[in-house]
C-alpha atoms as a PDB file:
ATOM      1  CA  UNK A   1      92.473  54.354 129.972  1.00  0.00           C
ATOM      2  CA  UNK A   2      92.887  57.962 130.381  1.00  0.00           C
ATOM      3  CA  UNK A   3      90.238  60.291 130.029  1.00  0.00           C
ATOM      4  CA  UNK A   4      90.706  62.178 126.626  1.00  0.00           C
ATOM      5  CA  UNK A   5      90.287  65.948 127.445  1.00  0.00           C
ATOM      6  CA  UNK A   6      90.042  65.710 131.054  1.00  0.00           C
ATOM      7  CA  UNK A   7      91.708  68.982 133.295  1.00  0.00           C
ATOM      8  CA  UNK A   8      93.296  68.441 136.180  1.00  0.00           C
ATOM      9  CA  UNK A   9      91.889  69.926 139.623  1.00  0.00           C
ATOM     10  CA  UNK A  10      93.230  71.297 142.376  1.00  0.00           C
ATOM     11  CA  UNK A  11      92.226  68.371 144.741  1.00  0.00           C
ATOM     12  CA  UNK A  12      92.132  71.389 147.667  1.00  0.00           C
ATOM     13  CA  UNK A  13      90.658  74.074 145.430  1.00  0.00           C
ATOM     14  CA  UNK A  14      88.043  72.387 143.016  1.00  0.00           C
ATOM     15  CA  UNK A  15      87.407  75.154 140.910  1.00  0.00           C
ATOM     16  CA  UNK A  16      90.937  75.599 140.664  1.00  0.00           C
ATOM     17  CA  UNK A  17      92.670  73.726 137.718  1.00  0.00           C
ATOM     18  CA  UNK A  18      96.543  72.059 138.836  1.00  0.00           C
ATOM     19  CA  UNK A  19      98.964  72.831 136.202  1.00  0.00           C
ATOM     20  CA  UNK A  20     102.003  71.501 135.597  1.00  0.00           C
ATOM     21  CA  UNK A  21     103.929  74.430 135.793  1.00  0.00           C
ATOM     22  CA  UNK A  22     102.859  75.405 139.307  1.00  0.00           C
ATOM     23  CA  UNK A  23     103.889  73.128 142.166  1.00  0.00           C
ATOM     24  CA  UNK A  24     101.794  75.250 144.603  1.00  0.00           C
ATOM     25  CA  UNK A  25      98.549  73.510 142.453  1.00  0.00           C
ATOM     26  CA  UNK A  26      99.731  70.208 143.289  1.00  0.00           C
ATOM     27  CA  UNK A  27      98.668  67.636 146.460  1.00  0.00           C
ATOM     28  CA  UNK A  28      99.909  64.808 148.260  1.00  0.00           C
ATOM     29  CA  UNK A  29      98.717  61.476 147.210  1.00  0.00           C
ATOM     30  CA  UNK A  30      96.807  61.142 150.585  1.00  0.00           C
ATOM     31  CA  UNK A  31      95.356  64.547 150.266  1.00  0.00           C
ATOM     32  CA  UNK A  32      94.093  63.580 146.532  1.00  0.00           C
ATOM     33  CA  UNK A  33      92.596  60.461 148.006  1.00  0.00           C
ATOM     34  CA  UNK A  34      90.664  62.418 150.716  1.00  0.00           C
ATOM     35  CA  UNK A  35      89.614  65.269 148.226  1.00  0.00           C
ATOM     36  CA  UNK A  36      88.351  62.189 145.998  1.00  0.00           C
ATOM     37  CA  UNK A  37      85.795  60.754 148.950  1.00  0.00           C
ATOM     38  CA  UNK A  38      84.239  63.487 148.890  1.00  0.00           C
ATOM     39  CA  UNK A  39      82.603  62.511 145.637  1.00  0.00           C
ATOM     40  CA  UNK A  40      83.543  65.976 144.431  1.00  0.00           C
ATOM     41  CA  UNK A  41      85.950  63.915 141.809  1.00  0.00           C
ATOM     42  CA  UNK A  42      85.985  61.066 139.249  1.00  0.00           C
ATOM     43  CA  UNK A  43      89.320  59.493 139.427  1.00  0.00           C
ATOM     44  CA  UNK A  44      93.273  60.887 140.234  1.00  0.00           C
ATOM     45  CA  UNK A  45      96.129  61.744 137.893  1.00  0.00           C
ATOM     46  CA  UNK A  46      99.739  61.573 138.491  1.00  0.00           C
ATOM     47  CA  UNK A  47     101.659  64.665 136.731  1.00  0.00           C
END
């Protein structure tokens, strides 16, 4: 279930929010997946 509220990060940037509306916020899927072992993150979204 989706996380009501939740903003998405900038897997490479954490303080930085991705948006939709600029592909330079965006990651790969293997770059999310190392950015979320860090423990820095709670989970991925798909835009």
């Amino acid at each position: 279930m989706p996380l009501q509220g939740a903003s998405p990060d900038n897997p490479h940037h954490h303080l930085i929010r991705a948006s939709v509306k600029i592909p330079k916020s965006w990651e790969t899927l293997d770059q999310s997946l190392t950015a979320l072992e860090t423990g820095n993150y709670s989970g991925l979204g798909f835009m």
